[in-house]
Protein backbone atom coordinates (compact mmCIF):
# COMPACT_ATOMS: atom_id res chain seq x y z
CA UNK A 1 71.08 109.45 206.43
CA UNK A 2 68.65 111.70 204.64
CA UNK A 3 65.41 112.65 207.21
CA UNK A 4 62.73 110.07 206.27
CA UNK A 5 58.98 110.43 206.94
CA UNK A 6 55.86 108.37 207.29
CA UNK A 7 52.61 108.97 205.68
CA UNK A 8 51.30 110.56 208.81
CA UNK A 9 53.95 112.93 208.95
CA UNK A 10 53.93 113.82 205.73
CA UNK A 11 50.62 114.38 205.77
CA UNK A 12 51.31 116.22 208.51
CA UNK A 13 53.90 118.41 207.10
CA UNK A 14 52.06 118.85 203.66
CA UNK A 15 48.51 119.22 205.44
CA UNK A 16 46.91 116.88 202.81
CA UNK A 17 44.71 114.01 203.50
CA UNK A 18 45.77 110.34 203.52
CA UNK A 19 43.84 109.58 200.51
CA UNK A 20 46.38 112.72 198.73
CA UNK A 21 49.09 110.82 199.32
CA UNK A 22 48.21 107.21 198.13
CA UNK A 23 46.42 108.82 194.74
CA UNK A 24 49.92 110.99 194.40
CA UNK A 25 51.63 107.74 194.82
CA UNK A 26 49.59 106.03 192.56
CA UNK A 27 49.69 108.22 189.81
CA UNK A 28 49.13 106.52 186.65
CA UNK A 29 51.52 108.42 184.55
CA UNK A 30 55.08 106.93 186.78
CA UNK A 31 56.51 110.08 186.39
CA UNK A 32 54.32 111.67 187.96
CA UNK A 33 54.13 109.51 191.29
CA UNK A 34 55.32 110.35 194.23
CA UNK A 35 58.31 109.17 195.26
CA UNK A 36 58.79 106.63 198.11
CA UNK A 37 60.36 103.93 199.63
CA UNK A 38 58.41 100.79 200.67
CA UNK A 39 60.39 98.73 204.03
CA UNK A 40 58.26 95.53 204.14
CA UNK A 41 55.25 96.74 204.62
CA UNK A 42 55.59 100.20 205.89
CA UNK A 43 56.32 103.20 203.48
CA UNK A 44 58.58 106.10 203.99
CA UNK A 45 59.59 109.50 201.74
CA UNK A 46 62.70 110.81 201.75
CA UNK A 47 61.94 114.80 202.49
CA UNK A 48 64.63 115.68 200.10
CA UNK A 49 62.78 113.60 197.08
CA UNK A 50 59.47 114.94 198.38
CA UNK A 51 60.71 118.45 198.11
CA UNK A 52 62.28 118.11 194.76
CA UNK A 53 58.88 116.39 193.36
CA UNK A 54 56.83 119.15 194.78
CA UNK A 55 59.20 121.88 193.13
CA UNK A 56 59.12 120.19 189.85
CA UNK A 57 55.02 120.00 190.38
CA UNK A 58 54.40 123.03 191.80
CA UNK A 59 52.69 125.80 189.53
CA UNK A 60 53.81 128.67 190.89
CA UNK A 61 57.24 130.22 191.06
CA UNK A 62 57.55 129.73 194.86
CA UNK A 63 60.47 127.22 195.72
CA UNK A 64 59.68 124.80 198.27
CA UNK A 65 62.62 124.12 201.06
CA UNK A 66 60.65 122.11 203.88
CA UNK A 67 59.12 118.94 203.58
C-alpha cells in the first residue's frame, strides 16, 4: 500500500497552511486540483500523487522526491 497522509501531515511535510491545501484541492480548473482521496468523511493524499502533482506544478527545475 502506497504511504497515505492526512491534511495535517501534509501540511506538515509541505509546511503550508490548512487553508493551502483545501484552495489547492479546490482548484477550479480540475486539472489543476490536488489530488486526494476522500474515506467517508476524512481525506487522505497518496505521497506518490502529491509528489508527482507538485513536480508537474513546480516552476523550477528542482525535482521533488519527498512528500
Amino acid at each position: 500500500m502506497d504511504d497515505i497522509v492526512n491534511v495535517k501531515q501534509l501540511m506538515e511535510a509541505l509546511q503550508v497552511s490548512r487553508k493551502w491545501v483545501y484552495e489547492k484541492m479546490h482548484h477550479p480548473d480540475p486539472s489543476e486540483r490536488l489530488p486526494h482521496v476522500k474515506l467517508g468523511r476524512t481525506l487522505r493524499f497518496r505521497k506518490r500523487d502529491v509528489e508527482s502533482w507538485i513536480n508537474a506544478h513546480s516552476r523550477n527545475s528542482e525535482v521533488v522526491t519527498h512528500a
